[in-house]
PDB file of N, CA and C in Angstrom:
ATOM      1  N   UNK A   1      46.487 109.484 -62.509  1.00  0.00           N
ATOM      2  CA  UNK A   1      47.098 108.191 -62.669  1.00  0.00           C
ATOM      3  C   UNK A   1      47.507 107.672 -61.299  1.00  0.00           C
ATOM      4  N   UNK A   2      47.640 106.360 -61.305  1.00  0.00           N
ATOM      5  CA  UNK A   2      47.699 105.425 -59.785  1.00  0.00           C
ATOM      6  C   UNK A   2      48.752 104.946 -60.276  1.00  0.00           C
ATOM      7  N   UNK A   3      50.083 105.753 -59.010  1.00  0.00           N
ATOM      8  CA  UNK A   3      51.180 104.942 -59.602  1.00  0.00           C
ATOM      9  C   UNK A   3      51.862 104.044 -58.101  1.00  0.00           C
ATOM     10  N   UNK A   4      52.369 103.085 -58.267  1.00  0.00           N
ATOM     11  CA  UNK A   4      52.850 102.055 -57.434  1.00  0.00           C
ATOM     12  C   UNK A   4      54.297 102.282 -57.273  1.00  0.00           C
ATOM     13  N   UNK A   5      55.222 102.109 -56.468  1.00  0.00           N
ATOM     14  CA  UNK A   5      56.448 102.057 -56.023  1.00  0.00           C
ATOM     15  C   UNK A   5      56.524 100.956 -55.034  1.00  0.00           C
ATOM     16  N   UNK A   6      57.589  99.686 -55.671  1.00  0.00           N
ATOM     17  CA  UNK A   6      57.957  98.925 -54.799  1.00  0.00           C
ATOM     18  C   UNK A   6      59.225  99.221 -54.044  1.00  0.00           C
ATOM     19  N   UNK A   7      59.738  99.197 -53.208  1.00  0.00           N
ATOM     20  CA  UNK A   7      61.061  99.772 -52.781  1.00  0.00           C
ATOM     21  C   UNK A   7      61.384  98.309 -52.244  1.00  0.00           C
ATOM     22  N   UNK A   8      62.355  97.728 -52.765  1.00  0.00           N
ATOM     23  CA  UNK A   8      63.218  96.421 -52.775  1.00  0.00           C
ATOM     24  C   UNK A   8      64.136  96.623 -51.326  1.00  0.00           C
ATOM     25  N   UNK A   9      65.153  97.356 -51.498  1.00  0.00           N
ATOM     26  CA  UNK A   9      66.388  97.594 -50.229  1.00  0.00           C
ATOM     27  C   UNK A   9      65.373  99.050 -49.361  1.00  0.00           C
ATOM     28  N   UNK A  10      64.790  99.207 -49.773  1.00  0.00           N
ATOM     29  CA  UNK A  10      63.873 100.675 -48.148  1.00  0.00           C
ATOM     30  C   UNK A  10      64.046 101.931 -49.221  1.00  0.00           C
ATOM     31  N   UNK A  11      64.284 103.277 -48.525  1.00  0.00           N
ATOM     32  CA  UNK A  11      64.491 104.203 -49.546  1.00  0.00           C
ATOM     33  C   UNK A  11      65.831 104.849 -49.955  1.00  0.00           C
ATOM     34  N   UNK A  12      66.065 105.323 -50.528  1.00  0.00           N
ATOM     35  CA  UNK A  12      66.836 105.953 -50.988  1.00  0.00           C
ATOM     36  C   UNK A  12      66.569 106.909 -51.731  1.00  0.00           C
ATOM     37  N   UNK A  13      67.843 107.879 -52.413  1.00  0.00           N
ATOM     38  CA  UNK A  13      67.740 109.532 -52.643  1.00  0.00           C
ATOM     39  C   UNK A  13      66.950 109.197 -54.023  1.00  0.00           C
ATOM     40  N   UNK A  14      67.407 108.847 -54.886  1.00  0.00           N
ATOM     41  CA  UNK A  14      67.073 109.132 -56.010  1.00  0.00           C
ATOM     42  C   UNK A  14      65.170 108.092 -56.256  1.00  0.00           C
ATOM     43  N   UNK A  15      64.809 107.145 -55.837  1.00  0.00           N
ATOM     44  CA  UNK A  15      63.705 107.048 -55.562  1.00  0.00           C
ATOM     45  C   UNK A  15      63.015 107.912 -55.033  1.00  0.00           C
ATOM     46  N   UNK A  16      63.094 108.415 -53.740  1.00  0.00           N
ATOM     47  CA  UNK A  16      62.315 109.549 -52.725  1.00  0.00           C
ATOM     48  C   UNK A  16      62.258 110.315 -53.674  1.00  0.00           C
ATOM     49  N   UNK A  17      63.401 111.033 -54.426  1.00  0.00           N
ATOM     50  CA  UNK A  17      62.811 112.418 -55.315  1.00  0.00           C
ATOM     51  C   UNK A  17      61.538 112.216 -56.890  1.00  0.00           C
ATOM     52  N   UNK A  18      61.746 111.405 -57.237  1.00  0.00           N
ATOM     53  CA  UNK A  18      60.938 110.665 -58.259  1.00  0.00           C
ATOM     54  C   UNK A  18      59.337 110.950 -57.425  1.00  0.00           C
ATOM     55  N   UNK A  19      59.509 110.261 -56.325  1.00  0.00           N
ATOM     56  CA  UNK A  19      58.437 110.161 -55.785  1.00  0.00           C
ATOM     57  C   UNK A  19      57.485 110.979 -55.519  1.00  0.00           C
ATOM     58  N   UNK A  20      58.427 111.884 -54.614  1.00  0.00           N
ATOM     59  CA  UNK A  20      58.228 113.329 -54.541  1.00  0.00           C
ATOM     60  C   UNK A  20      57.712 113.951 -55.367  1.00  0.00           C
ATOM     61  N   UNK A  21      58.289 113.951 -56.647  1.00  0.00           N
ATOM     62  CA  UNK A  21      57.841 114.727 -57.833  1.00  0.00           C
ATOM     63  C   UNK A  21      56.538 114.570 -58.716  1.00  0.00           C
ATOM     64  N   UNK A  22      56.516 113.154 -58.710  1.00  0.00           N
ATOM     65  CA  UNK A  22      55.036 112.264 -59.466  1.00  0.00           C
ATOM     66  C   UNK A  22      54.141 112.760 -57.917  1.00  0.00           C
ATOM     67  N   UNK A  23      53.968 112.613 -56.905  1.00  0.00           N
ATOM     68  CA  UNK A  23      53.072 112.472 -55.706  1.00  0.00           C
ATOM     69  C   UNK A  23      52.312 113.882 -56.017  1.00  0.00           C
ATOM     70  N   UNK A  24      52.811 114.827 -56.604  1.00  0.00           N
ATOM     71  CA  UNK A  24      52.599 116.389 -56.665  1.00  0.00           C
ATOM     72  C   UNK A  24      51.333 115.879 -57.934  1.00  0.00           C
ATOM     73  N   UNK A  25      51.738 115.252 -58.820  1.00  0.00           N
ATOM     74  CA  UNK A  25      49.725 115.493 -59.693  1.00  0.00           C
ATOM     75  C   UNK A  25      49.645 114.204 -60.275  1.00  0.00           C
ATOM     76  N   UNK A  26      50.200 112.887 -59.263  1.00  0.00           N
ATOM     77  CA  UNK A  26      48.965 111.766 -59.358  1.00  0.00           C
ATOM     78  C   UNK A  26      48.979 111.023 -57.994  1.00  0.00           C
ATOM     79  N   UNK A  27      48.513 110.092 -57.921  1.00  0.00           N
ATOM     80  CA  UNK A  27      47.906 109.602 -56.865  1.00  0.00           C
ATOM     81  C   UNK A  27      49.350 108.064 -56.570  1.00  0.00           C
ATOM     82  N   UNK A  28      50.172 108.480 -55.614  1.00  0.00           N
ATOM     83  CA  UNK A  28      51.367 107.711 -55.185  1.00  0.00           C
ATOM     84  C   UNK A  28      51.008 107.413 -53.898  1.00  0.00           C
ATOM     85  N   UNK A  29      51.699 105.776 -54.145  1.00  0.00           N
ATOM     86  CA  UNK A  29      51.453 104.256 -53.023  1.00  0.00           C
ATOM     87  C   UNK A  29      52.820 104.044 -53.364  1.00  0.00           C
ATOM     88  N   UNK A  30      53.484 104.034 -51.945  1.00  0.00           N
ATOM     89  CA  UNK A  30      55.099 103.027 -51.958  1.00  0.00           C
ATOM     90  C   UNK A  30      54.684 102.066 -50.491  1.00  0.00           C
ATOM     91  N   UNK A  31      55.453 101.040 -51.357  1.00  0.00           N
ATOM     92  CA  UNK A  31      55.418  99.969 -50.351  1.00  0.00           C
ATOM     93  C   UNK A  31      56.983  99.701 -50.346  1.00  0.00           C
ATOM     94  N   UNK A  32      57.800  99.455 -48.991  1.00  0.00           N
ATOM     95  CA  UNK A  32      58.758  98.855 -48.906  1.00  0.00           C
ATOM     96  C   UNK A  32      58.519  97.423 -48.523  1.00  0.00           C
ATOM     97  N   UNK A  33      59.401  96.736 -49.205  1.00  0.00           N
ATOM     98  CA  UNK A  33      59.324  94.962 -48.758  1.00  0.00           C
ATOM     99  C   UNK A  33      60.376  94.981 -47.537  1.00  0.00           C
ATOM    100  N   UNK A  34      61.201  95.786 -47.442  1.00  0.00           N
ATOM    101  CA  UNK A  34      61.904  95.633 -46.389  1.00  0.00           C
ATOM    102  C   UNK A  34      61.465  95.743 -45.164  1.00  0.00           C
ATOM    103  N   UNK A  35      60.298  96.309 -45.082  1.00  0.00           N
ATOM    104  CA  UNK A  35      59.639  96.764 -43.880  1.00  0.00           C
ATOM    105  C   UNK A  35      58.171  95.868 -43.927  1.00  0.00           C
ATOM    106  N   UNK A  36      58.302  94.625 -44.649  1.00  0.00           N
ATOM    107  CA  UNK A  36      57.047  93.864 -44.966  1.00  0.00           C
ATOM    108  C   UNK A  36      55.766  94.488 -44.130  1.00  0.00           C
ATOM    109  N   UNK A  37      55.465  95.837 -45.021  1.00  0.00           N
ATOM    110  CA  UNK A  37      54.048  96.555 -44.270  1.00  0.00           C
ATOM    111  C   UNK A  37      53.539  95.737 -44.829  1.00  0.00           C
ATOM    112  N   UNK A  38      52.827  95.332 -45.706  1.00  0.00           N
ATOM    113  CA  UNK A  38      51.557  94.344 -46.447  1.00  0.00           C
ATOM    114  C   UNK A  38      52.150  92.933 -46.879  1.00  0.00           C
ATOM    115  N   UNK A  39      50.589  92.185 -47.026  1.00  0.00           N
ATOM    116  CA  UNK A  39      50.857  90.667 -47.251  1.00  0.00           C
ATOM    117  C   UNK A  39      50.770  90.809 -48.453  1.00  0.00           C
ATOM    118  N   UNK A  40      51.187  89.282 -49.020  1.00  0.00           N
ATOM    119  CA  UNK A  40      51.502  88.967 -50.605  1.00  0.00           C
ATOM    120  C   UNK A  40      50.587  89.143 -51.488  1.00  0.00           C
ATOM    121  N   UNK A  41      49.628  88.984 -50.637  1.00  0.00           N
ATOM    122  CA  UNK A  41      47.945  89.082 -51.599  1.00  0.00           C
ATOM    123  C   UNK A  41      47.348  90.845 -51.690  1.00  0.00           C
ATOM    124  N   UNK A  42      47.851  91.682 -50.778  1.00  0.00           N
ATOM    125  CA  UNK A  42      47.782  93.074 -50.822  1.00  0.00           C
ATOM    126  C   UNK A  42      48.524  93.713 -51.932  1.00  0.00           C
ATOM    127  N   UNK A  43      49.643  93.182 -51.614  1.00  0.00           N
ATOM    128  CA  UNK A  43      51.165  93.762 -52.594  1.00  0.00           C
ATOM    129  C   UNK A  43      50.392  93.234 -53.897  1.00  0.00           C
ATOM    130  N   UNK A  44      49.969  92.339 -54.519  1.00  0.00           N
ATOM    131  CA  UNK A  44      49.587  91.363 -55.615  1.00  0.00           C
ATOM    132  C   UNK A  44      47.834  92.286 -55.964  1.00  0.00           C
ATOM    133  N   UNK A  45      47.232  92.758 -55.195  1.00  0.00           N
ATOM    134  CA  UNK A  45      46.220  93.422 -55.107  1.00  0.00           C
ATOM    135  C   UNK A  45      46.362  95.019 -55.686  1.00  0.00           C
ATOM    136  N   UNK A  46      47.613  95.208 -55.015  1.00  0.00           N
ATOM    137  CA  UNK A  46      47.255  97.131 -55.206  1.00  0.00           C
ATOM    138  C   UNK A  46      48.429  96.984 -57.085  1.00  0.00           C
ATOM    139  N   UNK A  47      49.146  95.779 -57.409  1.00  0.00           N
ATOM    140  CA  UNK A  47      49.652  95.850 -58.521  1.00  0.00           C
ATOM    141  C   UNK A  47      48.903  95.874 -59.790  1.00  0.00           C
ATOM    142  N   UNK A  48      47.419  94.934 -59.491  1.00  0.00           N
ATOM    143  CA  UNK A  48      46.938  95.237 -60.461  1.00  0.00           C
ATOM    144  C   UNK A  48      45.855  96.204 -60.459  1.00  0.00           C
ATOM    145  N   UNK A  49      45.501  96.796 -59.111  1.00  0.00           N
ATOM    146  CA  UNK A  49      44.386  98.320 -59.336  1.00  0.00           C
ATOM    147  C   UNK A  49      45.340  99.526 -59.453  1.00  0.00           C
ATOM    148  N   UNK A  50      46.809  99.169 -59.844  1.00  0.00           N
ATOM    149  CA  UNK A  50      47.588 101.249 -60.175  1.00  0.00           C
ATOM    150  C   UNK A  50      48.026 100.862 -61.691  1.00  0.00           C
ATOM    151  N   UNK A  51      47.680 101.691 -62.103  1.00  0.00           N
ATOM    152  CA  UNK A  51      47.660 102.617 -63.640  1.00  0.00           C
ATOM    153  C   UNK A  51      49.652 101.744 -63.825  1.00  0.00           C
ATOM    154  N   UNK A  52      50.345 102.456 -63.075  1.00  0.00           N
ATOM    155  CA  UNK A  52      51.647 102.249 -63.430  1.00  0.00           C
ATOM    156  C   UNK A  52      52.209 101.608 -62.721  1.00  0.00           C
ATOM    157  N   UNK A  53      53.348 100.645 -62.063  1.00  0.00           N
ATOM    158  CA  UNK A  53      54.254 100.347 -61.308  1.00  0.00           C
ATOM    159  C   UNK A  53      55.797 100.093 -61.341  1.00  0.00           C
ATOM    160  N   UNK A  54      56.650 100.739 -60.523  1.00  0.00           N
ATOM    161  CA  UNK A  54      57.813 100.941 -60.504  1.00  0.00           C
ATOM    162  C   UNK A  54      58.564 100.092 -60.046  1.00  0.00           C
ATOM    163  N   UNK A  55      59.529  98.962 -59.676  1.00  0.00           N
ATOM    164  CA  UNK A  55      59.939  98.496 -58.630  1.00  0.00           C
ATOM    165  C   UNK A  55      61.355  98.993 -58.653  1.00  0.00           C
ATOM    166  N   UNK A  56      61.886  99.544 -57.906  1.00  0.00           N
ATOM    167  CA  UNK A  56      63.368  99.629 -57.218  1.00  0.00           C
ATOM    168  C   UNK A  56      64.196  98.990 -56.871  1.00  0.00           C
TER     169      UNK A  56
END
């Protein structure tokens, strides 16, 4: 499974461990907006090719 993590405010504990834990047997992408790594059309792109998405 392709799962997505948006991170709203950057990271924190209880996200990171989630993460951590799913990353171990499926396929995990976090994007922070705080750190605007990707454009709107990327972010809008990888939401609809992952199985699941989280936002924080």
């Amino acid at each position: 499974m392709k799962i997505l993590h948006i991170l709203n405010n950057g990271h924190s504990e209880l996200p990171d461990k989630i993460i951590d834990v799913q990353s171990k047997g499926h396929e995990v992408k976090v994007v922070s907006l705080q750190k605007r790594e990707e454009s709107y059309e990327e972010l809008v792109d990888d939401i609809f090719s992952h199985d699941r998405v989280v936002s924080w």
